[in-house]
Structure formats: structure tokens, C-alpha cells
Protein backbone atom coordinates (compact mmCIF):
# COMPACT_ATOMS: atom_id res chain seq x y z
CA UNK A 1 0.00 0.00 0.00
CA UNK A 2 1.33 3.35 -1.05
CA UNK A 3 0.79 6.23 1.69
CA UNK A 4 -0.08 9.60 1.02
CA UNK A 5 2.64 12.54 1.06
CA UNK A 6 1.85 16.12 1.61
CA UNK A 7 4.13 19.55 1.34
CA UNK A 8 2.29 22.62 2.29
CA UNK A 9 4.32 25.51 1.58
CA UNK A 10 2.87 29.35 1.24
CA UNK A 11 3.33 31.03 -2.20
CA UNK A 12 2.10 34.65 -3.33
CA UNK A 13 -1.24 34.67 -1.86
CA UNK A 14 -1.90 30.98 -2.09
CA UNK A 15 -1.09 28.34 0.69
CA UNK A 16 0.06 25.44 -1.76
CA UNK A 17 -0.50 21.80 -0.09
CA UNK A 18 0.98 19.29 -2.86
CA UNK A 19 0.08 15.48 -2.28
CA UNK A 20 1.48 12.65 -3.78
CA UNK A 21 0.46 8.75 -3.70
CA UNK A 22 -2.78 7.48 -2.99
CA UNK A 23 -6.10 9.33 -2.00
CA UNK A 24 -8.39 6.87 -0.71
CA UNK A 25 -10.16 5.35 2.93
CA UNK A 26 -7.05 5.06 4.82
CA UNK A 27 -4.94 8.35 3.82
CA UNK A 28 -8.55 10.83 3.21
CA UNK A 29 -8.37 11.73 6.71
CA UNK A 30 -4.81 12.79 6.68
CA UNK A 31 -5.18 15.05 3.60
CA UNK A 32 -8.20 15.94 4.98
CA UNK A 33 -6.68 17.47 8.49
CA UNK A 34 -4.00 19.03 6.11
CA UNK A 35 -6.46 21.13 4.08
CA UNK A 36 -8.77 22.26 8.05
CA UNK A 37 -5.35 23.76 9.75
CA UNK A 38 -4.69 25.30 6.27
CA UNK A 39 -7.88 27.07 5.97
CA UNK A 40 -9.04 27.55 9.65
CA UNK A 41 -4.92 28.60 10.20
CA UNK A 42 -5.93 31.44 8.25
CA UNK A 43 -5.14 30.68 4.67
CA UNK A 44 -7.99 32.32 2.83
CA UNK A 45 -6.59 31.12 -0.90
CA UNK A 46 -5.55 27.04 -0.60
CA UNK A 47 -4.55 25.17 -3.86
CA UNK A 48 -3.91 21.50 -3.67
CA UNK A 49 -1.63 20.17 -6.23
CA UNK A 50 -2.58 16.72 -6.90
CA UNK A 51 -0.05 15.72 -9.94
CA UNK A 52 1.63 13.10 -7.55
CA UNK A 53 -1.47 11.55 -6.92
CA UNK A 54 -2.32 8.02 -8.49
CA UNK A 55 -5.15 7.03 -7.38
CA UNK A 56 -8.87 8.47 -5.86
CA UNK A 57 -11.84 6.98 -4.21
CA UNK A 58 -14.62 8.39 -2.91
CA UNK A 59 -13.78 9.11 0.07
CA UNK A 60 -11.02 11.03 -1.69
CA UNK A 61 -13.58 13.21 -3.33
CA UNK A 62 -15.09 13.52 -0.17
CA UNK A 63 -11.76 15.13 0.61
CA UNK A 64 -11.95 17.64 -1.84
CA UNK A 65 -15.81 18.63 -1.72
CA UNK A 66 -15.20 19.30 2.16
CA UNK A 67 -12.62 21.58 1.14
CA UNK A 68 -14.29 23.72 -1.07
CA UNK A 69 -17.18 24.15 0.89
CA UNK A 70 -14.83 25.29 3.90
CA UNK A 71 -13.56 28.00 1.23
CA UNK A 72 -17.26 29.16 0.27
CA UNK A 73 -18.33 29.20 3.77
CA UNK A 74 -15.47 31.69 4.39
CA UNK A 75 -15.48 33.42 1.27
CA UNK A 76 -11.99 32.51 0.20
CA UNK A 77 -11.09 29.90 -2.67
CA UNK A 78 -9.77 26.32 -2.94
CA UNK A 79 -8.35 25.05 -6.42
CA UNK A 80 -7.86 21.99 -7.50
CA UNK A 81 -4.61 21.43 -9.49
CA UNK A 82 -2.90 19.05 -11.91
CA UNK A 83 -5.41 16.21 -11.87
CA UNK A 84 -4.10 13.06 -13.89
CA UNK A 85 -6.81 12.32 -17.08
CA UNK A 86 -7.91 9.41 -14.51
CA UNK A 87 -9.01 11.88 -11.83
CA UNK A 88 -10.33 14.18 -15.00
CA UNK A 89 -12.54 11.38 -15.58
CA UNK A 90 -14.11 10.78 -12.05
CA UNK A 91 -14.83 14.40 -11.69
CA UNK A 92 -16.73 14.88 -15.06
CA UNK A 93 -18.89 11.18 -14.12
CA UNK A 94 -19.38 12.32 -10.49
CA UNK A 95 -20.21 15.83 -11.80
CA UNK A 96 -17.68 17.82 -9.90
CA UNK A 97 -16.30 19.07 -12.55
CA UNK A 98 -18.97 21.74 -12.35
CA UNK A 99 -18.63 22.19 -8.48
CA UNK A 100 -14.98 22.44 -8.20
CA UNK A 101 -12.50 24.83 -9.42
CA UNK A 102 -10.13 22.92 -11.02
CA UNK A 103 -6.61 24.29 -12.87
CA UNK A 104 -4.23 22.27 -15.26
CA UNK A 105 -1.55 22.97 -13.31
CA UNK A 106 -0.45 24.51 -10.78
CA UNK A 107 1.51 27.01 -12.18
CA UNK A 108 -1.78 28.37 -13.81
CA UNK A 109 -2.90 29.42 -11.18
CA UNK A 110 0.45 31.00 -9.61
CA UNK A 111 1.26 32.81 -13.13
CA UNK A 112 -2.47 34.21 -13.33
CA UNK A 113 -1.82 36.30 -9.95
CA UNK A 114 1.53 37.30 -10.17
């Protein structure tokens, strides 16, 4: 079983949390408490760079829904970045392709503010 990795690191006005490995049941929870003391620390702008990841479930999306709802409730923004053509796939069959702001790459994002 391949664990999850995550590198949170603050850059222009984002707070940039890059994971790596597997999103799924056992590691959700860990990416999960990652993304909470980002956005109730303060972070108001929190893009999660997801190249490195391999694999999603559900409770993965989970993940990711919770995440952007914490950003609308406070009026900030969460971005979704780098998803392989796998993950690409599960968002446009779940439908949260619409929900979720979601950027080819990071550096999009970055570039477009600075």
C-alpha cells in the first residue's frame, strides 16, 4: 500500500498543499486534516496540487468537496490542481467538474496572480 505525502508551503497569496500517492479510505483523513489547519490557520486562498497523486476513491472526493465548501463558507477559494486524465474522468462522471475549481496545473494558477 502506497501512503499519502503532503508539502504545504505558502506562495504569493496561495497556501500550496501538494500530495502525492494514494487518496483513498485510509490516507482521506490525513489530507483531509491538512487542508482544516490550512484554511481555519488562516489561509484564505488554498490550492492542492494533486499531480503526484495516483489514485482516488470516494472518500477522496469527499476530501476535496469538504474543502471547497470550507472555502465558500469563508469566502476565500480552494483550487484543484494538476489532476491526472484518470481523476479528469471521475470528476466529469461524479459531476464535480462543475462544483470544483479545477486548474491544469499549478503554475496556472500562480502565473495568473503574479
Amino acid at each position: 500500500m502506497q501512503l499519502l505525502r503532503t508539502s504545504t508551503r505558502e506562495e504569493q497569496d496561495w497556501t500550496v498543499v501538494e500530495a502525492s500517492g494514494q487518496l483513498d479510505v485510509a490516507t482521506a483523513p490525513q489530507l483531509r486534516q491538512v487542508l482544516v489547519e490550512a484554511q481555519y490557520g488562516g489561509a484564505s486562498q488554498v490550492l492542492l496540487d494533486v499531480a503526484g497523486v495516483q489514485f482516488i476513491d470516494s472518500m477522496g472526493l469527499g476530501v476535496l468537496v469538504g474543502a471547497h465548501k470550507r472555502a465558500r463558507s469563508h469566502a476565500g477559494a480552494f483550487v484543484l490542481a494538476a489532476p491526472s486524465e484518470r481523476m479528469r474522468s471521475l470528476l466529469e462522471l461524479t459531476g464535480l467538474d462543475t462544483v470544483l475549481t479545477v486548474a491544469s496545473a499549478a503554475t496556472d494558477v500562480l502565473d495568473a496572480q503574479g
